[in-house]
C-alpha atoms as a PDB file:
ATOM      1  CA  UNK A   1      41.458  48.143  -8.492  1.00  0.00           C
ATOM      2  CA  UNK A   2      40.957  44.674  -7.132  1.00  0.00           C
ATOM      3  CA  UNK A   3      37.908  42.725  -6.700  1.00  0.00           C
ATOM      4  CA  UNK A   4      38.210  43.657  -2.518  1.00  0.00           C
ATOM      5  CA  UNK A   5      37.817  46.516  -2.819  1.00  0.00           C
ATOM      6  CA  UNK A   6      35.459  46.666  -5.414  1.00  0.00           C
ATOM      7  CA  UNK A   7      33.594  44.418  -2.571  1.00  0.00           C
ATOM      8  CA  UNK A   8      34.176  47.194   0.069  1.00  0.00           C
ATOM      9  CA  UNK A   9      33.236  50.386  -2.053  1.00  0.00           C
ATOM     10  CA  UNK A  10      29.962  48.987  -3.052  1.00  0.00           C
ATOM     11  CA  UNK A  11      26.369  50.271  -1.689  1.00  0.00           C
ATOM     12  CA  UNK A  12      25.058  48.231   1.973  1.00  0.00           C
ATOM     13  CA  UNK A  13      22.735  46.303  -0.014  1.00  0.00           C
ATOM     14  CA  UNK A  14      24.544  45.303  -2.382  1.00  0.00           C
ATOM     15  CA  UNK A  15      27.101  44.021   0.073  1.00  0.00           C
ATOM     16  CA  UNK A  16      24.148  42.533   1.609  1.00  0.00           C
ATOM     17  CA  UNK A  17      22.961  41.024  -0.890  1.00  0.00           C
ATOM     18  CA  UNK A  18      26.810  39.462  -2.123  1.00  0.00           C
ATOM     19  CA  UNK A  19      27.219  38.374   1.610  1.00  0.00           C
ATOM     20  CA  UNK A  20      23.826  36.714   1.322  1.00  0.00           C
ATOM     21  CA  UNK A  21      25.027  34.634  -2.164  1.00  0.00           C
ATOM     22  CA  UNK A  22      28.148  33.963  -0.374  1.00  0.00           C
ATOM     23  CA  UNK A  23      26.329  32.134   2.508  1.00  0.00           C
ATOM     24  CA  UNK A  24      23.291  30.159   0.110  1.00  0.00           C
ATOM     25  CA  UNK A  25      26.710  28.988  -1.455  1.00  0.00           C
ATOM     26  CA  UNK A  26      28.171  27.725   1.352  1.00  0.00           C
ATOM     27  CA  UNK A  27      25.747  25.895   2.448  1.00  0.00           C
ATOM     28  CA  UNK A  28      25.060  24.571  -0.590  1.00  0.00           C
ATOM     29  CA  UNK A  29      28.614  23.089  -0.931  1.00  0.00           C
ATOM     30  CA  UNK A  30      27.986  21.676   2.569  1.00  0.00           C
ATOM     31  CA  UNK A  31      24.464  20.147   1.727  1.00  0.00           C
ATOM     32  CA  UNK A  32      26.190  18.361  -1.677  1.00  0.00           C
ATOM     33  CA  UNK A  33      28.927  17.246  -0.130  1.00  0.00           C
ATOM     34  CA  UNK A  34      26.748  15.333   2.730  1.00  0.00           C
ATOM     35  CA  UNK A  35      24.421  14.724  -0.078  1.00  0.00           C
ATOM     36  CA  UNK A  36      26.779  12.871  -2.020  1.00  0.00           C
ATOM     37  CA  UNK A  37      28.374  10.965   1.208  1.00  0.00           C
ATOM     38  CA  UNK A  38      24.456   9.638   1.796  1.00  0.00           C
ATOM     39  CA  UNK A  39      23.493   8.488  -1.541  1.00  0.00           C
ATOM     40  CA  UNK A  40      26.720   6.745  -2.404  1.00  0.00           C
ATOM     41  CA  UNK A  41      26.608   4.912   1.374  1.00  0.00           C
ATOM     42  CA  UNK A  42      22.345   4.043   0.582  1.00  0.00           C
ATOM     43  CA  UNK A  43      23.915   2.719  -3.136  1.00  0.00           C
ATOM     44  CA  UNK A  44      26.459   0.546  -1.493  1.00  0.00           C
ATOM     45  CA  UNK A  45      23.588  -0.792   1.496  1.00  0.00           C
ATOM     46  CA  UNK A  46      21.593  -1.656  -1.627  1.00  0.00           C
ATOM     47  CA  UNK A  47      23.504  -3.363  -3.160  1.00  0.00           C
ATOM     48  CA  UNK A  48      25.364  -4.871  -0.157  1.00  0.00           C
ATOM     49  CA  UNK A  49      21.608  -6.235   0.520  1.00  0.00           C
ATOM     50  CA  UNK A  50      20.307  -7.366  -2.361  1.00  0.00           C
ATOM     51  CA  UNK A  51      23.129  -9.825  -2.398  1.00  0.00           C
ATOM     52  CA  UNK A  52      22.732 -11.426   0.999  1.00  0.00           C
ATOM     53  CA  UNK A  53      19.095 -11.173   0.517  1.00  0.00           C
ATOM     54  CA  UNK A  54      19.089 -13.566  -2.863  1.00  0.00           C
ATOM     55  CA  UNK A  55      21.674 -15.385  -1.482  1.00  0.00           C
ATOM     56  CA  UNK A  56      19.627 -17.845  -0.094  1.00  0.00           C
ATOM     57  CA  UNK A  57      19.774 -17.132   3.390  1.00  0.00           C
ATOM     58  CA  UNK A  58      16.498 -17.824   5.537  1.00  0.00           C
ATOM     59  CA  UNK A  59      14.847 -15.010   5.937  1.00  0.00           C
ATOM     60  CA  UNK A  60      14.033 -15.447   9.741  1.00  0.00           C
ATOM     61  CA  UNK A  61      17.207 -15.827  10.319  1.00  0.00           C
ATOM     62  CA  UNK A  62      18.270 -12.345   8.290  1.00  0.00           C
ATOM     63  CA  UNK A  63      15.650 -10.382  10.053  1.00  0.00           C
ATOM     64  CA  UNK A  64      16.626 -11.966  14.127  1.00  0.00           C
ATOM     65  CA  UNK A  65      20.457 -10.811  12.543  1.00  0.00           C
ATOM     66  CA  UNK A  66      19.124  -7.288  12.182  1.00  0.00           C
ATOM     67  CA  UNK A  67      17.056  -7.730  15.544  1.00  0.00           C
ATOM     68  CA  UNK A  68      20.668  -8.076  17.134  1.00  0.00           C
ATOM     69  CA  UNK A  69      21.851  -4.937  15.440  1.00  0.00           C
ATOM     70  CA  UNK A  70      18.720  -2.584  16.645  1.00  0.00           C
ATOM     71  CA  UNK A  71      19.396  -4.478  19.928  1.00  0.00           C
ATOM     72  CA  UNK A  72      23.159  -2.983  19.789  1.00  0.00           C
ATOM     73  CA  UNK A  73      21.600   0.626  19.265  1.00  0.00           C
ATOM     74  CA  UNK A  74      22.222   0.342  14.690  1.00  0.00           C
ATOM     75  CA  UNK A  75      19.629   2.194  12.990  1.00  0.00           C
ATOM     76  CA  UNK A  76      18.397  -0.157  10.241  1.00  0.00           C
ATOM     77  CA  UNK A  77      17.377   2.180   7.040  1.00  0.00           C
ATOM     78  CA  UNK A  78      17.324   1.704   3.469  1.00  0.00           C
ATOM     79  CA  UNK A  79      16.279  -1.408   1.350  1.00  0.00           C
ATOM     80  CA  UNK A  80      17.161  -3.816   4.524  1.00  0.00           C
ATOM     81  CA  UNK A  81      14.309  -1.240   6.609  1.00  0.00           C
ATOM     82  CA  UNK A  82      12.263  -1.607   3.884  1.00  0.00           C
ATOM     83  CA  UNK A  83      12.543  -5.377   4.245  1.00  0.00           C
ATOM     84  CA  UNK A  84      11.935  -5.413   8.080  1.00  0.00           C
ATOM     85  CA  UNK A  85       9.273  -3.270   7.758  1.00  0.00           C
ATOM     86  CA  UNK A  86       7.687  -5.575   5.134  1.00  0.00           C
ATOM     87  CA  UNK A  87       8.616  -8.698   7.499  1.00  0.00           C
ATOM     88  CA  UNK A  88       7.408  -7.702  10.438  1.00  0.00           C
ATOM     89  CA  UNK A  89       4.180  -6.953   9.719  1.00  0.00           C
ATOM     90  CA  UNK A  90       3.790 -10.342   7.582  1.00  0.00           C
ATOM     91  CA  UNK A  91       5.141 -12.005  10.691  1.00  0.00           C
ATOM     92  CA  UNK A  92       2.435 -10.656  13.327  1.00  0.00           C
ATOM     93  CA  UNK A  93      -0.206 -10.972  10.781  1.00  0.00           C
ATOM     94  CA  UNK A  94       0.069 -14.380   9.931  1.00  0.00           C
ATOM     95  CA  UNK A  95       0.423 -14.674  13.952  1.00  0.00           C
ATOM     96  CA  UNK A  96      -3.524 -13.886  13.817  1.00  0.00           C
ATOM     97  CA  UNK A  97      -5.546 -16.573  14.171  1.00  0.00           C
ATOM     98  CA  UNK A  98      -8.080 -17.071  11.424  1.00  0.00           C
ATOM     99  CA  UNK A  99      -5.278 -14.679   9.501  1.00  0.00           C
ATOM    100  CA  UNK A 100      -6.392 -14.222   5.477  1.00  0.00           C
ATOM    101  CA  UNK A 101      -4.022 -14.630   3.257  1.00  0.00           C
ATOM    102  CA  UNK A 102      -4.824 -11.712   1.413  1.00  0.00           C
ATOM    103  CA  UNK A 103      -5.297  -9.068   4.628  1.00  0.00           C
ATOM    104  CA  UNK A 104      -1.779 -10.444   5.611  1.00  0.00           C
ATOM    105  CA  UNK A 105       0.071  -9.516   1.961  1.00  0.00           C
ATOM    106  CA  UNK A 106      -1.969  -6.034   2.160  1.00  0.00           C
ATOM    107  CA  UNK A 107      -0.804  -5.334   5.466  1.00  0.00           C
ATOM    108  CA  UNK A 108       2.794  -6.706   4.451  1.00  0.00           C
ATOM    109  CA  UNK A 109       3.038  -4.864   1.196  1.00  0.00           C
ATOM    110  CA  UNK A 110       1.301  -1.060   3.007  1.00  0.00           C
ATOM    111  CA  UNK A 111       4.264  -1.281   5.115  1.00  0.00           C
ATOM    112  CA  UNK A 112       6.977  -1.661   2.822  1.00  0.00           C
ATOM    113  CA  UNK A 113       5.172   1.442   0.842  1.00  0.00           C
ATOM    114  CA  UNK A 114       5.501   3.495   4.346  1.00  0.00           C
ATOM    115  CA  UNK A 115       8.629   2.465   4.848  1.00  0.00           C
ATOM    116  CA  UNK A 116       9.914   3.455   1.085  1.00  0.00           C
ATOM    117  CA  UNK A 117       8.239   7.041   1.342  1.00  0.00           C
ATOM    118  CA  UNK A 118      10.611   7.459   4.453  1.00  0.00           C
ATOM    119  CA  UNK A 119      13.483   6.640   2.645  1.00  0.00           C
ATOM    120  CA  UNK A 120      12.649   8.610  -0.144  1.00  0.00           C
ATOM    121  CA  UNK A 121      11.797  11.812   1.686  1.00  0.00           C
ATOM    122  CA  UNK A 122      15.419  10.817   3.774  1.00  0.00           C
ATOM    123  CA  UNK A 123      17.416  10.571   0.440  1.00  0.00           C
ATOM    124  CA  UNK A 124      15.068  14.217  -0.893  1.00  0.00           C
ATOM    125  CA  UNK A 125      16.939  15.568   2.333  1.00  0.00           C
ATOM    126  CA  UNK A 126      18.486  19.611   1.335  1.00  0.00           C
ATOM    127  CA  UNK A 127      17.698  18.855  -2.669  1.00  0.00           C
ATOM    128  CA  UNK A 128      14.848  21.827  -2.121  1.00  0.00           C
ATOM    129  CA  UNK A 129      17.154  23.989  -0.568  1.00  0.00           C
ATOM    130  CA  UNK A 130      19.535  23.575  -3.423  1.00  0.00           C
ATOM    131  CA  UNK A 131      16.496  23.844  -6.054  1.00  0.00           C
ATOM    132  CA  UNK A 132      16.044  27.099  -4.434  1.00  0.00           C
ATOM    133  CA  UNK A 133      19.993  28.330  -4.746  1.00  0.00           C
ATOM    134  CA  UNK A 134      19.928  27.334  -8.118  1.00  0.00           C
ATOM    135  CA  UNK A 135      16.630  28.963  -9.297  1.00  0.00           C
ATOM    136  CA  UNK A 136      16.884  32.407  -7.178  1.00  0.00           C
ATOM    137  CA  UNK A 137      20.416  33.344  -6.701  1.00  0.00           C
ATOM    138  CA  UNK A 138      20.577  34.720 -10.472  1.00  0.00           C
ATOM    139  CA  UNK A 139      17.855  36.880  -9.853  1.00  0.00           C
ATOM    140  CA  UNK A 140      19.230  37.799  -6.493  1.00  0.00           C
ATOM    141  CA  UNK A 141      22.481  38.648  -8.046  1.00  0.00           C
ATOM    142  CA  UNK A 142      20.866  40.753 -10.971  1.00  0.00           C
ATOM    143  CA  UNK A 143      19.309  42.568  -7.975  1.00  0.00           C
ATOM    144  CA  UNK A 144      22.206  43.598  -7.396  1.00  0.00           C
ATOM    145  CA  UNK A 145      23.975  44.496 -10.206  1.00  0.00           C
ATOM    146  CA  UNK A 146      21.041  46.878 -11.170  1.00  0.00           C
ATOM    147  CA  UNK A 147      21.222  48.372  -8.292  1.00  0.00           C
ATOM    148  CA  UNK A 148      24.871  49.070  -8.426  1.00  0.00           C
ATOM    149  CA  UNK A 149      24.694  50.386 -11.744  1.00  0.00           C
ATOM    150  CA  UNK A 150      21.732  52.633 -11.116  1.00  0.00           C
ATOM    151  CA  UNK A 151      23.341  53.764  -7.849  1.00  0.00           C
ATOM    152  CA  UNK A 152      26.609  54.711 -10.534  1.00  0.00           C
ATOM    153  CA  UNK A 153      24.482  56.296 -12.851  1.00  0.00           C
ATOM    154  CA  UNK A 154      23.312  58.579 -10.489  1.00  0.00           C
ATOM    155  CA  UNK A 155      26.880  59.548  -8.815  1.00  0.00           C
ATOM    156  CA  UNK A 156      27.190  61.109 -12.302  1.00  0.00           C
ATOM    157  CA  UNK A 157      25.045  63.284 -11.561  1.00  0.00           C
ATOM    158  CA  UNK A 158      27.559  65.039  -9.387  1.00  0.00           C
ATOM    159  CA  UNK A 159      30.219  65.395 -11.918  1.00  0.00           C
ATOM    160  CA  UNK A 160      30.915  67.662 -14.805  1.00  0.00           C
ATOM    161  CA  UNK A 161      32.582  64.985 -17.098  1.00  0.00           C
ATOM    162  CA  UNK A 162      31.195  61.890 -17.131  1.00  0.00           C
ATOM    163  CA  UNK A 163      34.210  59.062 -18.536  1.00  0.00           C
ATOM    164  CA  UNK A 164      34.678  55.728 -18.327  1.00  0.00           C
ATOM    165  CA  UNK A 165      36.960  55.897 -15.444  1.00  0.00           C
ATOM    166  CA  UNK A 166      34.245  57.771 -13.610  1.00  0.00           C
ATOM    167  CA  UNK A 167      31.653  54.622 -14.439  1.00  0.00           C
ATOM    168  CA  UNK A 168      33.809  51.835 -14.382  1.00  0.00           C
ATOM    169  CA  UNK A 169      34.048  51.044 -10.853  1.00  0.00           C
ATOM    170  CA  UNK A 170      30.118  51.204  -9.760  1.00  0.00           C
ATOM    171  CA  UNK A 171      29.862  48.624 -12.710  1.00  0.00           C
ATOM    172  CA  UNK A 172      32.461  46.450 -11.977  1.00  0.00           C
ATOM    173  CA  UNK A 173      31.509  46.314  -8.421  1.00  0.00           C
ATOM    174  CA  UNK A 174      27.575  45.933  -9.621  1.00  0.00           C
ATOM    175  CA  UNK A 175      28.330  43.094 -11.738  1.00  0.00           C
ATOM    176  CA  UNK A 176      30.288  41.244  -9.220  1.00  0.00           C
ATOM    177  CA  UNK A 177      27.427  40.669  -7.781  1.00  0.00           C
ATOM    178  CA  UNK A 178      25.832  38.693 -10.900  1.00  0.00           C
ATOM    179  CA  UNK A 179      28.909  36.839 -10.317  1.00  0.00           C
ATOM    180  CA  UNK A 180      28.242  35.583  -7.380  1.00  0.00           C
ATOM    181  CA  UNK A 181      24.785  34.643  -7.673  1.00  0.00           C
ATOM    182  CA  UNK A 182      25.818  32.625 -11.139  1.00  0.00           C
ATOM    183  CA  UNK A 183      28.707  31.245  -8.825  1.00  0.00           C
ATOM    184  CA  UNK A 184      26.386  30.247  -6.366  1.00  0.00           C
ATOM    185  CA  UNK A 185      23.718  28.661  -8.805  1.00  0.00           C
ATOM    186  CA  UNK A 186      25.523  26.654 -11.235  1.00  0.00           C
ATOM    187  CA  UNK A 187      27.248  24.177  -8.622  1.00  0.00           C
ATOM    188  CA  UNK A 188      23.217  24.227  -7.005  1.00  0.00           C
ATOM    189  CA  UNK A 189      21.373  23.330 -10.134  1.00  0.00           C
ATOM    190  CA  UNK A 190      24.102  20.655 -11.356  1.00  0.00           C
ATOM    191  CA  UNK A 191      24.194  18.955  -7.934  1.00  0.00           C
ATOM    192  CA  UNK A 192      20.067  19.067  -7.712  1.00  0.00           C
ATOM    193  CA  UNK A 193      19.579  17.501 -11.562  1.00  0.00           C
ATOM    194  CA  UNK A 194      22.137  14.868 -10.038  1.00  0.00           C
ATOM    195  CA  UNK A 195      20.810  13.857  -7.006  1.00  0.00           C
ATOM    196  CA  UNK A 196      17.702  14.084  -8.211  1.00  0.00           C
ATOM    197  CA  UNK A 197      18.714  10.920 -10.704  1.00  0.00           C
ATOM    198  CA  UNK A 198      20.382   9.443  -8.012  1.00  0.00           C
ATOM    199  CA  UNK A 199      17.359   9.454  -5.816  1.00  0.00           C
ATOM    200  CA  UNK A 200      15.345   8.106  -8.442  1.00  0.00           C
ATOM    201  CA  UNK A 201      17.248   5.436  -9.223  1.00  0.00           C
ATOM    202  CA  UNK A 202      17.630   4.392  -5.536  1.00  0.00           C
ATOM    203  CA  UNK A 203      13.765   4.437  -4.751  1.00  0.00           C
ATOM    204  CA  UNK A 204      13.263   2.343  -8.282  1.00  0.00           C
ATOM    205  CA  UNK A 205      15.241   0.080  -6.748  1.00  0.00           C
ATOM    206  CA  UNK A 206      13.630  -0.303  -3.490  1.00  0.00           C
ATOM    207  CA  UNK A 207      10.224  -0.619  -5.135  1.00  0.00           C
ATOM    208  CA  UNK A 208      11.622  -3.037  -7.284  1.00  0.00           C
ATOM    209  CA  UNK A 209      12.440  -5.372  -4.117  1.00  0.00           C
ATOM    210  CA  UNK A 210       9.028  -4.678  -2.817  1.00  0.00           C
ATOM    211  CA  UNK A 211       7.292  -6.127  -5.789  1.00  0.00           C
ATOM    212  CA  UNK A 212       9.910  -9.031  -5.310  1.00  0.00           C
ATOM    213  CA  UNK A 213       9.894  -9.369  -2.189  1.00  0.00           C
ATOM    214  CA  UNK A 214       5.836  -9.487  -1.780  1.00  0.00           C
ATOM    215  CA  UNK A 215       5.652 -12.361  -4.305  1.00  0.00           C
ATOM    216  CA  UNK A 216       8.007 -14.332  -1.938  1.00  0.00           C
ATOM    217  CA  UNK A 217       5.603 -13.274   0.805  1.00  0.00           C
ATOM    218  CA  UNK A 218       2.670 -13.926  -1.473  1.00  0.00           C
ATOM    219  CA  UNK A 219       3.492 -17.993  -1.758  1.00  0.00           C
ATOM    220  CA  UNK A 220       4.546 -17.888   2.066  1.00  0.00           C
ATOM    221  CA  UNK A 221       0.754 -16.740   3.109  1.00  0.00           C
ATOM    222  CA  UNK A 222      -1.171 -18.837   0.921  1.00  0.00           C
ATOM    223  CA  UNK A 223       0.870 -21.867   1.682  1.00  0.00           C
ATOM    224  CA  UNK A 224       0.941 -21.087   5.117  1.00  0.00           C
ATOM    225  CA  UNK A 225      -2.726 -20.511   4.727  1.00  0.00           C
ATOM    226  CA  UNK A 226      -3.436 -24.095   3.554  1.00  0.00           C
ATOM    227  CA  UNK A 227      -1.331 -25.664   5.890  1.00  0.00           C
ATOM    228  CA  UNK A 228      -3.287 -24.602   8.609  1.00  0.00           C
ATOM    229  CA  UNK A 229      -6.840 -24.931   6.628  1.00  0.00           C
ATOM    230  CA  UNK A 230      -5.323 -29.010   6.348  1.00  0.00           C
ATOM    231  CA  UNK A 231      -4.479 -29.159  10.002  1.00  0.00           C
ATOM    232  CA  UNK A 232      -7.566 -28.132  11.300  1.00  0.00           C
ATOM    233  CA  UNK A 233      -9.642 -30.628   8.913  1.00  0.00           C
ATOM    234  CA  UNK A 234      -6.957 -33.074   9.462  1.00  0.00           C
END
């Protein structure tokens, strides 16, 4: 008696519903795996970042280098977005004339926030999906399983003897089903509790920079602000 065909003997919904816990599974393999490819390539960008960012370089000339990239058809995401998002908006700002200081660092810093919400929802990407897998498929499977085994409890109403070779089989086939939906769930609702950290980590991060960053943006207005306050009394 193998597991196949304890597979093909059992009820339509219960194939149904195994069929159905195959497929949340295999798509939930699929989401973790891309999962895991994005968050480890958004750690390395972060990092990558961070150190050509406090490297010294000017930061005019790090934003034109990512102007060239968008020109070349890149797509610019993660704490470098956040920083062009930031950037650019302090840049046309300050542009203004008669620009305050403190309406330029508001625009500046409701940017970045925009621009880290994106990134966040991009990294959150399929982690519902798999909070769903791991939270339902155990119930789905019991489904199942009682199912089966009221479905075999009532074939013995058709015989005279009722043994354990006569019950076995419905069971065994019922409780593959439980089975499948823990099968299905634990990989789900390991993956989720992981990502999840990962995600939070990564958007700590990139708020992190923002505070950062908008202090270096902070001296930039103001001085920039008195400079021109001194050239128009001077």
């Amino acid at each position: 008696m193998s597991i196949f065909s304890l597979i093909t003997g059992a009820s339509i919904l219960v194939q149904a519903i195994m069929l159905l816990l195959l497929l949340a599974s295999i798509v939930s393999w699929v989401f973790i795996v891309r999962r895991a490819t994005i968050l480890s390539h958004a750690k390395i960008e972060l990092e990558v970042f961070e150190d050509q960012f406090w490297s010294g370089v000017d930061l005019n000339t790090l934003y034109r280098e990512g102007n060239v990239r968008v020109a070349d058809g890149t797509e610019i995401g993660g704490l470098e977005g956040i920083f062009r998002a930031g950037f650019k908006e302090f840049s046309r700002l300050s542009q203004q004339v008669g620009a305050d200081a403190e309406a330029v660092m508001t625009g500046a810093q409701r940017a970045m926030r925009v621009a880290t919400t994106k990134e966040e929802e991009m990294l959150e990407t399929n982690l519902p999906f798999l909070a769903t897998v791991a939270s339902a498929s155990p119930y789905v499977g019991l489904f199942g399983t009682v199912w089966g085994i009221m479905n075999s409890f009532r074939g013995l109403a058709n015989v005279h003897q009722a043994t354990l070779s006569v019950v076995a089989p419905g069971i065994a086939e019922a409780l593959i089903a439980t089975a499948m939906g823990l099968f299905a769930a634990i990989p789900a609702v390991i993956a989720y509790n992981h990502f999840a950290t990962r995600v939070e980590s990564l958007v700590t991060g990139y708020e992190t920079f923002g505070e950062e960053f908008a202090s270096i943006l902070h001296r930039q207005a103001h001085l920039g602000a008195a400079k021109k306050e001194a050239e128009r009394q001077g």
